[in-house]
PDB file of N, CA and C in Angstrom:
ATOM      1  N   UNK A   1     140.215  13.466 -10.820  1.00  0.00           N
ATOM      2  CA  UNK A   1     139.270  12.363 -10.969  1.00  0.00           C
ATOM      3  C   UNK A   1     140.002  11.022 -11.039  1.00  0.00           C
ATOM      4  N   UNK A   2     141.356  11.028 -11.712  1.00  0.00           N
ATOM      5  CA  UNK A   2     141.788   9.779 -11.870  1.00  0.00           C
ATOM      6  C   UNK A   2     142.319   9.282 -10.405  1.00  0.00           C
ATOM      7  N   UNK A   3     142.600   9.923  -9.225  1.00  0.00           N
ATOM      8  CA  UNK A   3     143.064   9.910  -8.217  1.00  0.00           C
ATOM      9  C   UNK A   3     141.953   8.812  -7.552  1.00  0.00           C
ATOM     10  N   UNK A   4     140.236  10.024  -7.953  1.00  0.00           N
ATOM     11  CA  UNK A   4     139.990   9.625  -6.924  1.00  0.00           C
ATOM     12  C   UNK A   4     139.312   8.409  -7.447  1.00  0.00           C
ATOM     13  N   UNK A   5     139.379   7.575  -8.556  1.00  0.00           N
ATOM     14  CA  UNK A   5     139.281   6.311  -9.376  1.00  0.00           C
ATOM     15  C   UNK A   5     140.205   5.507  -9.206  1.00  0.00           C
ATOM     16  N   UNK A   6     141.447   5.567  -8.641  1.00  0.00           N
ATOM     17  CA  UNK A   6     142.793   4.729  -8.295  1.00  0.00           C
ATOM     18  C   UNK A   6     142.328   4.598  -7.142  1.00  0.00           C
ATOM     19  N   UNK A   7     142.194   5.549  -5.874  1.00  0.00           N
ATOM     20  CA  UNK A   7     141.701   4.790  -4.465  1.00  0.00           C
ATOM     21  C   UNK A   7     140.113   4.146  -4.700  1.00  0.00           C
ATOM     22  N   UNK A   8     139.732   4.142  -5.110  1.00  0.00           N
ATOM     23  CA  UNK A   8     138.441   3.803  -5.123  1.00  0.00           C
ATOM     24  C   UNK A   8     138.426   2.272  -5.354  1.00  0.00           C
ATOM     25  N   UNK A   9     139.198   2.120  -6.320  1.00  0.00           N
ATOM     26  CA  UNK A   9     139.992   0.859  -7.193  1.00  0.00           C
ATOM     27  C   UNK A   9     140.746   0.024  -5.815  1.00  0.00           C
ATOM     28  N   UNK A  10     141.743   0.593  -5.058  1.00  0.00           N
ATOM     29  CA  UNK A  10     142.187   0.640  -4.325  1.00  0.00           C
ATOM     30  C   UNK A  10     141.681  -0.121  -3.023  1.00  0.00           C
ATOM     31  N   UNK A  11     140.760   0.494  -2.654  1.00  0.00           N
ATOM     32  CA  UNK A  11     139.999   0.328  -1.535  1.00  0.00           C
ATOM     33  C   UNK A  11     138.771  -0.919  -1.741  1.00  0.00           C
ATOM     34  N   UNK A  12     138.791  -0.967  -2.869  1.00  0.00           N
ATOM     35  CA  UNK A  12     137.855  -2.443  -3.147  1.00  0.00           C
ATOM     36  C   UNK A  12     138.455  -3.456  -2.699  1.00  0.00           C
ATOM     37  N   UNK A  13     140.058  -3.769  -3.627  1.00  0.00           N
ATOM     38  CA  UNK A  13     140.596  -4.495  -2.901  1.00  0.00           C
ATOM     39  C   UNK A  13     141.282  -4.531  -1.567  1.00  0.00           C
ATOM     40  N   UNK A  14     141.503  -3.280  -0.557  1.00  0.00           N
ATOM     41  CA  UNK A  14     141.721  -3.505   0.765  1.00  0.00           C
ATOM     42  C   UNK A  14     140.348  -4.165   1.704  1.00  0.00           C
ATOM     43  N   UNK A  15     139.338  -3.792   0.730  1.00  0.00           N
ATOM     44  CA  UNK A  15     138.491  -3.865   2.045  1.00  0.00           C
ATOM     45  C   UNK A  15     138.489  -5.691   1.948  1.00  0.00           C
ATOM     46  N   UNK A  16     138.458  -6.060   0.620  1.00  0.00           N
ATOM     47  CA  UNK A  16     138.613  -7.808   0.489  1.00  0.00           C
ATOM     48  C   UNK A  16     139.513  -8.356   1.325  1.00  0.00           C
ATOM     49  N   UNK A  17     140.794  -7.905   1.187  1.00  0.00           N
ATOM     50  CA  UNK A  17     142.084  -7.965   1.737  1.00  0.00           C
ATOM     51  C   UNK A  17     141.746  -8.289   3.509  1.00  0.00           C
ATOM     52  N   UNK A  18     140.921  -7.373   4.017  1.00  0.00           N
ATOM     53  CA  UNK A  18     141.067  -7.105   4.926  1.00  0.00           C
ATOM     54  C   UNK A  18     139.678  -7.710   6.124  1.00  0.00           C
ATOM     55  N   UNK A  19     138.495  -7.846   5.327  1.00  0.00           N
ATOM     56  CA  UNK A  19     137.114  -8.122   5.711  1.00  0.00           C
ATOM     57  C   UNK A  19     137.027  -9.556   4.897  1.00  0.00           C
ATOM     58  N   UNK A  20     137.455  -9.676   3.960  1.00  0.00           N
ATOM     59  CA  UNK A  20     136.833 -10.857   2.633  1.00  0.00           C
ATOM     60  C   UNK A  20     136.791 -12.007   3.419  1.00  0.00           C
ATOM     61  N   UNK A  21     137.904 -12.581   4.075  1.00  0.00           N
ATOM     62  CA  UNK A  21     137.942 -13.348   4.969  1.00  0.00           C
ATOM     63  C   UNK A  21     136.667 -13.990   5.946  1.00  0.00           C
ATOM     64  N   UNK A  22     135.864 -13.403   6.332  1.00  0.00           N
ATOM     65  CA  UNK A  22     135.336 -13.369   7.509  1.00  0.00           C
ATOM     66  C   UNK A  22     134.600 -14.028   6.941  1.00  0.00           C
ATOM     67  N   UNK A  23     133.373 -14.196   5.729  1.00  0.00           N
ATOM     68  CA  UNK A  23     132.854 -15.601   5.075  1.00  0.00           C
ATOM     69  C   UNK A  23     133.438 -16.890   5.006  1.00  0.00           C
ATOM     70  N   UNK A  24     134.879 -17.085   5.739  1.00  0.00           N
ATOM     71  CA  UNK A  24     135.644 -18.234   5.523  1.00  0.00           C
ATOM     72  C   UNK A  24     135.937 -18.616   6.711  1.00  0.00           C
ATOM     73  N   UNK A  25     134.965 -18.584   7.740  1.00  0.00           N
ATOM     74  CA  UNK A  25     135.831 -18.204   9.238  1.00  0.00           C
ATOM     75  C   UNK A  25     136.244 -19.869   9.228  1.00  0.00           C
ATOM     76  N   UNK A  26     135.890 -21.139   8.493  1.00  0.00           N
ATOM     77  CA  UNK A  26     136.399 -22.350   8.477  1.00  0.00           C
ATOM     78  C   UNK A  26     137.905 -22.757   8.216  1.00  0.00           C
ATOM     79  N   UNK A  27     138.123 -21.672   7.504  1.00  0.00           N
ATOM     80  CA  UNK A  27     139.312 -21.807   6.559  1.00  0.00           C
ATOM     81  C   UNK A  27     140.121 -21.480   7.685  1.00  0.00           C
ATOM     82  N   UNK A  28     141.911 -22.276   7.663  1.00  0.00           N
ATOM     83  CA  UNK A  28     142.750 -21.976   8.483  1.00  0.00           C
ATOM     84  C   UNK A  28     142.519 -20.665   8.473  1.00  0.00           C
ATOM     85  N   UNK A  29     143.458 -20.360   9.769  1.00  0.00           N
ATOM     86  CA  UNK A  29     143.683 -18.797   9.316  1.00  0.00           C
ATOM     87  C   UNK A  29     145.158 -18.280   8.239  1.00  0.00           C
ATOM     88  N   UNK A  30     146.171 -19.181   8.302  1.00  0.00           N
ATOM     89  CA  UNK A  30     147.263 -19.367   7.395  1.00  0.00           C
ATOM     90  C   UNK A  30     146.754 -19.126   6.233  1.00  0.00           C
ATOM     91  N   UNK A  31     145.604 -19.763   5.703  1.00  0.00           N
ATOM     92  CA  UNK A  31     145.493 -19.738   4.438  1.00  0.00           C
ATOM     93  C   UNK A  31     144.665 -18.124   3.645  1.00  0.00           C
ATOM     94  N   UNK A  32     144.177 -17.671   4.788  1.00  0.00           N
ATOM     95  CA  UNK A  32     143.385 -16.066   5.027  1.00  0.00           C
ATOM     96  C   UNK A  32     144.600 -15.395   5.333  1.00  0.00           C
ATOM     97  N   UNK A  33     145.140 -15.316   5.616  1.00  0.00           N
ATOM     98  CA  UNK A  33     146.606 -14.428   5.480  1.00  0.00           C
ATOM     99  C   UNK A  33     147.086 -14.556   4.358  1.00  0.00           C
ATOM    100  N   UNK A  34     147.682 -15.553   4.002  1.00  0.00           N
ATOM    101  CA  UNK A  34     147.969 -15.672   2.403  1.00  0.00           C
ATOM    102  C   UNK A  34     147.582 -14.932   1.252  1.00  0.00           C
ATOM    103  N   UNK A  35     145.587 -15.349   1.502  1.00  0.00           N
ATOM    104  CA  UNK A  35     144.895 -14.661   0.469  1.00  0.00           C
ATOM    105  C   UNK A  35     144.811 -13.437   1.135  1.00  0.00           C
ATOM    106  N   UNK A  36     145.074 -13.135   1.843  1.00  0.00           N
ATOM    107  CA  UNK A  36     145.169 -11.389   2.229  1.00  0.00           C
ATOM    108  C   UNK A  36     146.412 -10.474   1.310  1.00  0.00           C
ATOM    109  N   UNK A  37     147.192 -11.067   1.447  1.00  0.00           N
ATOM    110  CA  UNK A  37     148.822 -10.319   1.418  1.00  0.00           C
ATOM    111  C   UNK A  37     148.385 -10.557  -0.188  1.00  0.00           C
ATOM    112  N   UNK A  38     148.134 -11.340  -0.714  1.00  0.00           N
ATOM    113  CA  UNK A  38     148.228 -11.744  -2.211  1.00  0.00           C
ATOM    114  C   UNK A  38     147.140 -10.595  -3.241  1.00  0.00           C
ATOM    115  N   UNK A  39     146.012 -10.512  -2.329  1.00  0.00           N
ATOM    116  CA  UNK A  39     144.827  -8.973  -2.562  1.00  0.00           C
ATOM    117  C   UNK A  39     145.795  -8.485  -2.439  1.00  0.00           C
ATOM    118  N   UNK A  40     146.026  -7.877  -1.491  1.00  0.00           N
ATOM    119  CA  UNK A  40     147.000  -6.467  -0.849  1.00  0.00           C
ATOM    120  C   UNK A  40     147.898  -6.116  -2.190  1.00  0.00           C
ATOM    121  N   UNK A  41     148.546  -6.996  -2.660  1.00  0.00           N
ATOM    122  CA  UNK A  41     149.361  -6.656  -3.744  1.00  0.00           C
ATOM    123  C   UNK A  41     148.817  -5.931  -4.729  1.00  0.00           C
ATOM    124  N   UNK A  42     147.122  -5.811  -5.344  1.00  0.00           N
ATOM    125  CA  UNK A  42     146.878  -5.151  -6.557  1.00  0.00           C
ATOM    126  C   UNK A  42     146.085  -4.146  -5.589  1.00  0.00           C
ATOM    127  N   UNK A  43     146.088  -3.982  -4.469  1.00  0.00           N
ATOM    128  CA  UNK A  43     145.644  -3.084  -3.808  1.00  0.00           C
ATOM    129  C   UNK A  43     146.941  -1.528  -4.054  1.00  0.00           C
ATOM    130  N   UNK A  44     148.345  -1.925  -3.610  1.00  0.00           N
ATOM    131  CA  UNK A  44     149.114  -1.110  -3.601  1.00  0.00           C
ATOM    132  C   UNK A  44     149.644  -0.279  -4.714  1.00  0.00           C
ATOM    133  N   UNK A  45     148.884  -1.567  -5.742  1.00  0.00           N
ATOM    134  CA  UNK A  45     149.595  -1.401  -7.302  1.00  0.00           C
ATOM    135  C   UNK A  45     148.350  -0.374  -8.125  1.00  0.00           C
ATOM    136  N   UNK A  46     147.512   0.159  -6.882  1.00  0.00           N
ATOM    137  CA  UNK A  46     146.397   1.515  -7.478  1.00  0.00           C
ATOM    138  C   UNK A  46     146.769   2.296  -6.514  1.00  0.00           C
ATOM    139  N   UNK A  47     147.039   1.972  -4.946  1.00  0.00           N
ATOM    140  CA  UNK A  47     147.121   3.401  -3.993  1.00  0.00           C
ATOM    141  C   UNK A  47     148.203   4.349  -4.214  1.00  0.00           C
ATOM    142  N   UNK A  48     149.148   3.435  -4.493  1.00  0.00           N
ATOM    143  CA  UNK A  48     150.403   3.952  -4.740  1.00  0.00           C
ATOM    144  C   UNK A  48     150.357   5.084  -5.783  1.00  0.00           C
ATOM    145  N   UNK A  49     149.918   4.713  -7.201  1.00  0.00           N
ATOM    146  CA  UNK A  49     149.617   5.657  -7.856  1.00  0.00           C
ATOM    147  C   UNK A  49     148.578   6.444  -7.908  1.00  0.00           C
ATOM    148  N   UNK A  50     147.843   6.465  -7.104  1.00  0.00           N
ATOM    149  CA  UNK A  50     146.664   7.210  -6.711  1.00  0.00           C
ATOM    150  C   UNK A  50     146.701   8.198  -5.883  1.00  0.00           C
ATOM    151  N   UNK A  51     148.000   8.232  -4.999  1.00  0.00           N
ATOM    152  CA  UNK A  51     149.187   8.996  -3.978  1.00  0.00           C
ATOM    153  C   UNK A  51     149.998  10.088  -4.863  1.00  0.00           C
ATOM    154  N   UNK A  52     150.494   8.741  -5.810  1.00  0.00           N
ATOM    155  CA  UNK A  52     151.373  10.437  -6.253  1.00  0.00           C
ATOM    156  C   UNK A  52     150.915  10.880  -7.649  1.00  0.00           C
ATOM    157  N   UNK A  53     149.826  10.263  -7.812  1.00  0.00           N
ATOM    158  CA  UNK A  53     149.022  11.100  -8.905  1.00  0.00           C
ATOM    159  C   UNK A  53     148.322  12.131  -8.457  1.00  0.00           C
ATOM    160  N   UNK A  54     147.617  12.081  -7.113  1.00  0.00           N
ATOM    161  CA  UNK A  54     147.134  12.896  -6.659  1.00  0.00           C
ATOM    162  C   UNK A  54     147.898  13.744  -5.616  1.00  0.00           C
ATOM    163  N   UNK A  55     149.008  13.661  -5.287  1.00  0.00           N
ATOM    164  CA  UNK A  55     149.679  14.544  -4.901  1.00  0.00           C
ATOM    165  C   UNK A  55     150.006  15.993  -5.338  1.00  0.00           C
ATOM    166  N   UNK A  56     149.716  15.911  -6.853  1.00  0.00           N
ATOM    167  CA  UNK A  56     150.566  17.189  -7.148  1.00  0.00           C
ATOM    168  C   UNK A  56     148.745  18.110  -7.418  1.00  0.00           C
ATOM    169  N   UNK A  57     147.544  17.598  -6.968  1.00  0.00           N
ATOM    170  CA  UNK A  57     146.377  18.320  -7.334  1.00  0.00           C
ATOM    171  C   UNK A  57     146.327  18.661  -5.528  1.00  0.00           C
ATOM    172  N   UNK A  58     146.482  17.493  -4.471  1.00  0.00           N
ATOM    173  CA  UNK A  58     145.981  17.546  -3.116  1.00  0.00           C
ATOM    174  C   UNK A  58     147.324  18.115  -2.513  1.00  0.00           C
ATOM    175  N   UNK A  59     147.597  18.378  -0.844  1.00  0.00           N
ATOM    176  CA  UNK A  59     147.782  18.514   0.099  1.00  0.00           C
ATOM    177  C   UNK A  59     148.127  16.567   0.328  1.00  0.00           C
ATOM    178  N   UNK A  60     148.902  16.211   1.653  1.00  0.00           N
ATOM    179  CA  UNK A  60     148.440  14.617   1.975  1.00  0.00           C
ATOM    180  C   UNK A  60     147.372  14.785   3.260  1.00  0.00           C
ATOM    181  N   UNK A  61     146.896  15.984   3.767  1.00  0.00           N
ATOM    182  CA  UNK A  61     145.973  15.582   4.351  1.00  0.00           C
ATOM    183  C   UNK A  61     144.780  15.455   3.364  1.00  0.00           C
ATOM    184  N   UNK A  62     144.783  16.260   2.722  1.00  0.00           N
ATOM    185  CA  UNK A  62     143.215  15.844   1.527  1.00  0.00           C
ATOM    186  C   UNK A  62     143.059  14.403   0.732  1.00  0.00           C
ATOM    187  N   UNK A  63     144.463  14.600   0.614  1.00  0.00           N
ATOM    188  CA  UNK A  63     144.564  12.985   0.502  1.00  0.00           C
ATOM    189  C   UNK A  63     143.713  11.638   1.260  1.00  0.00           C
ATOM    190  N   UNK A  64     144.370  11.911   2.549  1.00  0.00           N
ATOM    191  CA  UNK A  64     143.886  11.002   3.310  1.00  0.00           C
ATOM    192  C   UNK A  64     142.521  10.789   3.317  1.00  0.00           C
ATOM    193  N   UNK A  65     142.335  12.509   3.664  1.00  0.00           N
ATOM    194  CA  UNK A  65     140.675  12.484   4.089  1.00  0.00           C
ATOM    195  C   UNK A  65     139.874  11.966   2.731  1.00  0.00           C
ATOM    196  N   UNK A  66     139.871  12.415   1.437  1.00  0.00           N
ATOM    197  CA  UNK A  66     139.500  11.880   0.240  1.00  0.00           C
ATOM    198  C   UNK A  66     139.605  10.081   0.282  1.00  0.00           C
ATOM    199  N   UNK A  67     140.833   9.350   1.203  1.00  0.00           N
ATOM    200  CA  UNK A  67     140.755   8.031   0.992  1.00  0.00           C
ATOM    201  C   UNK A  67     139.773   7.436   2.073  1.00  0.00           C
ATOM    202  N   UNK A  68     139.592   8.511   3.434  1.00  0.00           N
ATOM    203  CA  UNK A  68     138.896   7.419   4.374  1.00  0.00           C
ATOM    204  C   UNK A  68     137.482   7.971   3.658  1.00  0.00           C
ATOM    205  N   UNK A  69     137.294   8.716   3.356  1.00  0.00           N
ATOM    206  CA  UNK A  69     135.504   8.811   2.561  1.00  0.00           C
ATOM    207  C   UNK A  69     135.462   7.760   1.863  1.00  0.00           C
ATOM    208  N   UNK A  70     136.318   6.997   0.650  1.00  0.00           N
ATOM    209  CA  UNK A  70     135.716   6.543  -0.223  1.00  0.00           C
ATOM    210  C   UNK A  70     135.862   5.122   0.722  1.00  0.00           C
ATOM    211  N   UNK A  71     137.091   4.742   1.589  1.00  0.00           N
ATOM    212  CA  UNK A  71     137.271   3.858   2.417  1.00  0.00           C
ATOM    213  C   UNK A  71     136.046   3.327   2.884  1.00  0.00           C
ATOM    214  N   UNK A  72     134.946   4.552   3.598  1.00  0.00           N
ATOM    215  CA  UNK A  72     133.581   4.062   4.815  1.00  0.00           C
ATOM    216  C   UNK A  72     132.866   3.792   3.550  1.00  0.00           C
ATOM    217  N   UNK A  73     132.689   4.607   2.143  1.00  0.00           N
ATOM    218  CA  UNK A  73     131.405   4.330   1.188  1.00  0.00           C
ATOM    219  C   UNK A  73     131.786   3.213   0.564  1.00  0.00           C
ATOM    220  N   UNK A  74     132.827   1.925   0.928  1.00  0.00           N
ATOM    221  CA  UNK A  74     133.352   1.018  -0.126  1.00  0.00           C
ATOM    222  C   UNK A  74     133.018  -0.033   0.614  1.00  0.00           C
ATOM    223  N   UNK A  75     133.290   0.157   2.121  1.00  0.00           N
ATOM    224  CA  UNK A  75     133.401  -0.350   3.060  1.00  0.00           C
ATOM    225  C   UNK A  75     131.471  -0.748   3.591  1.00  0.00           C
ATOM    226  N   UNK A  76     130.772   0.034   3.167  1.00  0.00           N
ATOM    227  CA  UNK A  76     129.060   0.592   3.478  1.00  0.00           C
ATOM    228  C   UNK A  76     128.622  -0.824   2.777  1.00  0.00           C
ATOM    229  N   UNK A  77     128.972  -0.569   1.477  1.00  0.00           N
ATOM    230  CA  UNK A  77     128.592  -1.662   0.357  1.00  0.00           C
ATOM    231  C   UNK A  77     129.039  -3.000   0.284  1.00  0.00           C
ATOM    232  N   UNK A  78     130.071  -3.060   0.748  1.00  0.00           N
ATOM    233  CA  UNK A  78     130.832  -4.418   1.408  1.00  0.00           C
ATOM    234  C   UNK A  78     129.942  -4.772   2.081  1.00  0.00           C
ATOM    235  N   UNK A  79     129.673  -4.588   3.805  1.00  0.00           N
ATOM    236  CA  UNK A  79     128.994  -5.018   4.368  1.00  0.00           C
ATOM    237  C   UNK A  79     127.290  -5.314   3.677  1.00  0.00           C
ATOM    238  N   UNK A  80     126.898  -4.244   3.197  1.00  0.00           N
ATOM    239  CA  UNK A  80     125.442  -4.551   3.051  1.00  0.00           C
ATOM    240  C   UNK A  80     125.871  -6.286   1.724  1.00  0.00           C
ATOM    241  N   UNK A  81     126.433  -5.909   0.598  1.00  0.00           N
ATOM    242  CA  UNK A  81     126.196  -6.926  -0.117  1.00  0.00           C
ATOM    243  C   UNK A  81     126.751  -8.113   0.293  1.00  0.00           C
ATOM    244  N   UNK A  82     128.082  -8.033   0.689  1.00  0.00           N
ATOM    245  CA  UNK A  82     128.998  -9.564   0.477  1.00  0.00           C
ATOM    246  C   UNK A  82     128.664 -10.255   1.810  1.00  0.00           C
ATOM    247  N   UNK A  83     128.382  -9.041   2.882  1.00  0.00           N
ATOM    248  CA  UNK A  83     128.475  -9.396   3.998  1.00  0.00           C
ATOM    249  C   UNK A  83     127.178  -9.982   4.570  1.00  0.00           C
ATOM    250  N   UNK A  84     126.425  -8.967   4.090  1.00  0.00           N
ATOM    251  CA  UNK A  84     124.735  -9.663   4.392  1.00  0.00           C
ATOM    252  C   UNK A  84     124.467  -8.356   5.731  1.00  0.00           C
ATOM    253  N   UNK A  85     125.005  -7.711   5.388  1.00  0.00           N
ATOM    254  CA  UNK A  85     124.752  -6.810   6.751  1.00  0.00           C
ATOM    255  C   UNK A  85     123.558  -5.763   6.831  1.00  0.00           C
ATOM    256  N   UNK A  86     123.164  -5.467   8.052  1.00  0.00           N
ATOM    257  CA  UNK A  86     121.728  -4.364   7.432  1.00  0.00           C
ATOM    258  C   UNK A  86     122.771  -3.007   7.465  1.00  0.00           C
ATOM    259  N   UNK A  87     122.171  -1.666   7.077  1.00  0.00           N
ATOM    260  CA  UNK A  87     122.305  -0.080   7.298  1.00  0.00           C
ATOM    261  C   UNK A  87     121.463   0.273   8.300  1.00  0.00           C
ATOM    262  N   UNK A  88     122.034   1.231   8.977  1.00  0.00           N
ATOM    263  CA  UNK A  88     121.388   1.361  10.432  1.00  0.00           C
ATOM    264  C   UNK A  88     121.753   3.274  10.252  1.00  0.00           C
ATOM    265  N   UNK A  89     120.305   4.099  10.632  1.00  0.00           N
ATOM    266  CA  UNK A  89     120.427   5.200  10.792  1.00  0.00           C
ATOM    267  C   UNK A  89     121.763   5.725  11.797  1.00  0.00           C
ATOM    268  N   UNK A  90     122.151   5.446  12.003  1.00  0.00           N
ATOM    269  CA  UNK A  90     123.075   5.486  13.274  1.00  0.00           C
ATOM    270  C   UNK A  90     124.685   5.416  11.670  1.00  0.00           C
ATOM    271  N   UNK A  91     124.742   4.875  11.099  1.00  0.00           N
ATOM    272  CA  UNK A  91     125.712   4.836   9.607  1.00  0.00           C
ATOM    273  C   UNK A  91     125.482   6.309   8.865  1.00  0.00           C
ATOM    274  N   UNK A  92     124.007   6.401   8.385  1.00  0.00           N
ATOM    275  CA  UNK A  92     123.924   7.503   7.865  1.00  0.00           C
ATOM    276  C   UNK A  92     124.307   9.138   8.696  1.00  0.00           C
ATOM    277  N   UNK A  93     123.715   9.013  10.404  1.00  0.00           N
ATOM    278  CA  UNK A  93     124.197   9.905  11.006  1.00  0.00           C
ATOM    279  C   UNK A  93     125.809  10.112  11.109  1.00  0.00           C
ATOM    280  N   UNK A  94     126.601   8.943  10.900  1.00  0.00           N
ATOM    281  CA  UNK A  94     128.132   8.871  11.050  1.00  0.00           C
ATOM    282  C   UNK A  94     129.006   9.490   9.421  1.00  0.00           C
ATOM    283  N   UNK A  95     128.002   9.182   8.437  1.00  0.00           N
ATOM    284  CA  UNK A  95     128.469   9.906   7.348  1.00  0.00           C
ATOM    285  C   UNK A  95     127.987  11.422   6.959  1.00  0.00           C
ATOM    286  N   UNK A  96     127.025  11.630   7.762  1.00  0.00           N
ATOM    287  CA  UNK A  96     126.799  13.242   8.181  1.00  0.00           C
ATOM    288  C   UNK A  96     128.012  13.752   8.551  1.00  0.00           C
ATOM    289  N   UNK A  97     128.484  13.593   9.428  1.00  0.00           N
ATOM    290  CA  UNK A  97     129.368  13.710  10.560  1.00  0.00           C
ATOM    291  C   UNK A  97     130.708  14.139   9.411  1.00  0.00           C
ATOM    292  N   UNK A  98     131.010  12.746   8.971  1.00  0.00           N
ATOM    293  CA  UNK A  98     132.236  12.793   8.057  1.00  0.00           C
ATOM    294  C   UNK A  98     132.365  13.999   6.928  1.00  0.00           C
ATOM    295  N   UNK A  99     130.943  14.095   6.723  1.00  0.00           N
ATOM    296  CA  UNK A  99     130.843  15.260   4.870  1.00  0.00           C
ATOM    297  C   UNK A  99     131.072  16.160   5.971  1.00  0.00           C
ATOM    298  N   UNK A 100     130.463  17.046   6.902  1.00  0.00           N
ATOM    299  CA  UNK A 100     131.075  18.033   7.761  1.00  0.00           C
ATOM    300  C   UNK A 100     132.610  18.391   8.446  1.00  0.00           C
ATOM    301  N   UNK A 101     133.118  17.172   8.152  1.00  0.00           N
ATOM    302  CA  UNK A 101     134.819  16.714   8.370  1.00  0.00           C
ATOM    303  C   UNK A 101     135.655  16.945   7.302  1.00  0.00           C
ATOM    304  N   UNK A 102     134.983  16.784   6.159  1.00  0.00           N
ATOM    305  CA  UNK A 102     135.216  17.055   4.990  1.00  0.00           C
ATOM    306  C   UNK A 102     135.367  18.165   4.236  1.00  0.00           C
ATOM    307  N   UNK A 103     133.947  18.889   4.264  1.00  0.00           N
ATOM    308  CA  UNK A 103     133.746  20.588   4.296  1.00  0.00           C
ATOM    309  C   UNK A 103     134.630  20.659   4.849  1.00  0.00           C
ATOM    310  N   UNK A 104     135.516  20.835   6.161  1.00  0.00           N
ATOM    311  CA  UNK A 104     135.904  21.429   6.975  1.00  0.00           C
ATOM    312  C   UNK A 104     137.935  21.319   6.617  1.00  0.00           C
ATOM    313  N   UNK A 105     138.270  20.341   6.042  1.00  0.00           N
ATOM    314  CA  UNK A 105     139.172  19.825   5.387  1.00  0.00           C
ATOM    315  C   UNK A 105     139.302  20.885   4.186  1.00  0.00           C
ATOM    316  N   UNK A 106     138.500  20.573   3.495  1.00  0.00           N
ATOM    317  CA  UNK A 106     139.391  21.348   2.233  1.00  0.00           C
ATOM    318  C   UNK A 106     138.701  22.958   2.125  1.00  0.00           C
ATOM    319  N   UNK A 107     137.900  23.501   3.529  1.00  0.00           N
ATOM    320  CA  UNK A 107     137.953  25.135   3.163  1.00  0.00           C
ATOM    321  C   UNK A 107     139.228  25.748   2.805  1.00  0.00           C
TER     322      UNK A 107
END
């Protein structure tokens, strides 16, 4: 559980890191790099230990796959709130898809 609370942690700040930007499309882009790399830093300072905390419970493919799940559901909520974005059945059919990727991962 604490693993999967470190990426989760994790992935809040990548997705800022990485999307946050795009409300600023005014702003140099120098200065969106900056504030990128500067997120990124308390981003690494949870994956990292969220890697080898969860290493000795996972595999690194369960790993992974455990990070891009919480990655698309962090990523879902990003868009709808910060972003202003709608959900489109066509999202929910794509996270069908993934829990079956998933099942299929850790039989």
């Amino acid at each position: 559980m604490r693993t999967i609370a470190l990426l989760t942690i994790s992935n809040i700040f990548m997705t800022f890191a990485w999307y946050g930007h795009l409300k600023y499309r005014n702003e140099g882009l120098w200065k969106v790099i900056l504030a990128s790399w500067g997120i990124t830093f308390f981003e690494y300072c949870f994956q990292v230990p969220a890697n080898r905390i969860g290493s000795y419970e996972f595999n690194a493919a369960q790993l992974k796959t455990i990070q891009e799940v919480i990655t698309l559901t962090v990523f879902a909520a990003f868009s709808v709130t910060y972003l202003g974005e709608k959900l489109k059945w066509n999202y929910a059919a794509g996270a069908a898809c993934l829990v079956l990727g998933v099942f299929f991962r850790f039989s």
